[in-house]
Protein backbone atom coordinates (compact mmCIF):
# COMPACT_ATOMS: atom_id res chain seq x y z
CA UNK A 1 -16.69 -6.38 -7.07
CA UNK A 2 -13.93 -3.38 -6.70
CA UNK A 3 -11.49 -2.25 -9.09
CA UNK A 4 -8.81 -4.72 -7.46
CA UNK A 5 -10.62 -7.70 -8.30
CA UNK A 6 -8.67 -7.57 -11.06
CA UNK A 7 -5.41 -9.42 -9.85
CA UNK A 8 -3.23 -9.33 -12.71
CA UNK A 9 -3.59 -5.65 -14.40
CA UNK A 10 -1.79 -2.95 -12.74
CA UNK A 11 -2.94 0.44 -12.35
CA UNK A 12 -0.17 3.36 -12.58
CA UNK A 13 -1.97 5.74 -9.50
CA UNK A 14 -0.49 8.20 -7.02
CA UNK A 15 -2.95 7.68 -3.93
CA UNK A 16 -1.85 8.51 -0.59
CA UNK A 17 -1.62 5.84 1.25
CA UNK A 18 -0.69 5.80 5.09
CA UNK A 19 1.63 2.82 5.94
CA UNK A 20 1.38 1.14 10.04
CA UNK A 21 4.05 -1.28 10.73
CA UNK A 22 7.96 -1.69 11.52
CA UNK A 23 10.84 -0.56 10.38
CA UNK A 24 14.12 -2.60 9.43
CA UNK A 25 14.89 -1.82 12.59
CA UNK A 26 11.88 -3.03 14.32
CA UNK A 27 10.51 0.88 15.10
CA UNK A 28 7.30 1.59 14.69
CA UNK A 29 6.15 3.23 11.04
CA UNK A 30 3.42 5.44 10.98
CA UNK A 31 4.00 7.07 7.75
CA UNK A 32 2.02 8.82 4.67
CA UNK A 33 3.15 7.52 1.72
CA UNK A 34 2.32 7.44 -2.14
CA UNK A 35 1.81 4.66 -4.04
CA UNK A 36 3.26 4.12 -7.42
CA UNK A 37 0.52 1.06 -8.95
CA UNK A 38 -1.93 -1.08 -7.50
CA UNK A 39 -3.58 -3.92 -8.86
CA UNK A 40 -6.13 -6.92 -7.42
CA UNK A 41 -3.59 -8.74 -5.43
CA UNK A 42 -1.42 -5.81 -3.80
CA UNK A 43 0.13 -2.35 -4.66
CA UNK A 44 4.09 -0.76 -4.46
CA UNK A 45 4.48 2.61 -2.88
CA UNK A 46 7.08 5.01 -1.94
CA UNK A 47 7.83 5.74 1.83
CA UNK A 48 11.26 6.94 3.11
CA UNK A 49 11.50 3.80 5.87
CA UNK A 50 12.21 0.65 4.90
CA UNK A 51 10.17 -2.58 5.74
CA UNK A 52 11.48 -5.79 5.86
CA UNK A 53 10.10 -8.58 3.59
CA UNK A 54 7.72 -10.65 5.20
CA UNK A 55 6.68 -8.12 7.47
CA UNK A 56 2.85 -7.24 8.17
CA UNK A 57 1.32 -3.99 7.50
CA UNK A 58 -1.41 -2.00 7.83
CA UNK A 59 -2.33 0.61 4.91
CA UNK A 60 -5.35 2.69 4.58
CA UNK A 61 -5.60 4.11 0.60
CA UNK A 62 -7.60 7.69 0.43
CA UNK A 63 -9.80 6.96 -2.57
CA UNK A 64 -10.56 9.54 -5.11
CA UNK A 65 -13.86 10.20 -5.90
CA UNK A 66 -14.29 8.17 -9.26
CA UNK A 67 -13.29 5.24 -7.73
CA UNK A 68 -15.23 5.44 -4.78
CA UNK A 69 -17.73 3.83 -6.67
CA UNK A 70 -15.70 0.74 -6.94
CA UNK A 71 -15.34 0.37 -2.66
CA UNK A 72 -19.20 0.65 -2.17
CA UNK A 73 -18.97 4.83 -1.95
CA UNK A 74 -16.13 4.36 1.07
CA UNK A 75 -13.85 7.13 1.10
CA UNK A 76 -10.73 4.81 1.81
CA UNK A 77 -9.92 0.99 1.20
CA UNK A 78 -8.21 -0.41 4.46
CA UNK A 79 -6.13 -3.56 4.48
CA UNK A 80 -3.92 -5.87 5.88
CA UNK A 81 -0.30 -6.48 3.93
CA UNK A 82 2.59 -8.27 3.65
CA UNK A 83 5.57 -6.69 2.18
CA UNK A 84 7.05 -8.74 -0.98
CA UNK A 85 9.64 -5.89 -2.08
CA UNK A 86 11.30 -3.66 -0.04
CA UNK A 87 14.48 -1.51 -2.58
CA UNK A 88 16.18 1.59 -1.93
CA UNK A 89 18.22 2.32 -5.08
CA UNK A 90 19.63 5.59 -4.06
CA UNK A 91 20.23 6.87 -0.62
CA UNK A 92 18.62 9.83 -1.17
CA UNK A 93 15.25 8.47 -2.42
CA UNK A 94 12.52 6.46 -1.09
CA UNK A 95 11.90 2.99 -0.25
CA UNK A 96 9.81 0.89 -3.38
CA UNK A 97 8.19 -1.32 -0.86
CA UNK A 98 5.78 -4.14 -2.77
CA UNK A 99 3.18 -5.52 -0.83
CA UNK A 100 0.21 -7.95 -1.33
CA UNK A 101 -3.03 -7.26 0.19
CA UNK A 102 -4.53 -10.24 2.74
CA UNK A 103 -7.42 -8.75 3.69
CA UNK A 104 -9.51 -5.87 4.47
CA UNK A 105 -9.65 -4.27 7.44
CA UNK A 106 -13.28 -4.10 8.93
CA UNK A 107 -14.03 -0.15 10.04
């Protein structure tokens, strides 16, 4: 059991994350970003390209070391998303892109 199993508690974290996927305007996204929370069922992070709801992604989360212990030692939790949020309040911020996780993506 990991630290995500549970679904409906949030955890405030800056991890850095790196984001795969498309743009809004169907570009490629290969981006590091940071995320803001994570929980069981997905995360939100901050990335300066949008992502359109309902898109897929690919994230791979660096781990720190005291929850390493959580993802059986691993060094970084891979998975498959789909975005839920994607809000830019100010045009000189970041993205707040929501996602939920799918499933993990094998090594």
């Amino acid at each position: 059991m990991t630290i995500l199993a549970a679904r409906e508690r949030r955890i405030e974290i800056q991890l850095p994350v790196e984001v795969r996927g498309q743009d809004l305007a169907g570009g490629a996204v290969r981006e590091e970003a940071r995320s803001l929370n994570i929980s069981g069922g997905g995360m939100c992070f901050e990335c300066w390209r949008g992502v359109a709801p309902g898109s897929r992604v690919v994230l791979r989360i660096a781990l720190p070391p005291a929850l390493r212990k959580h993802f059986g030692g691993h060094t970084e939790y891979r998975v498959k998303a789909v975005v839920c949020r994607s809000v830019r309040l100010d045009p000189a911020r970041e993205f707040s892109i929501g996602v939920r996780f799918l499933e993990e993506v094998g090594e």
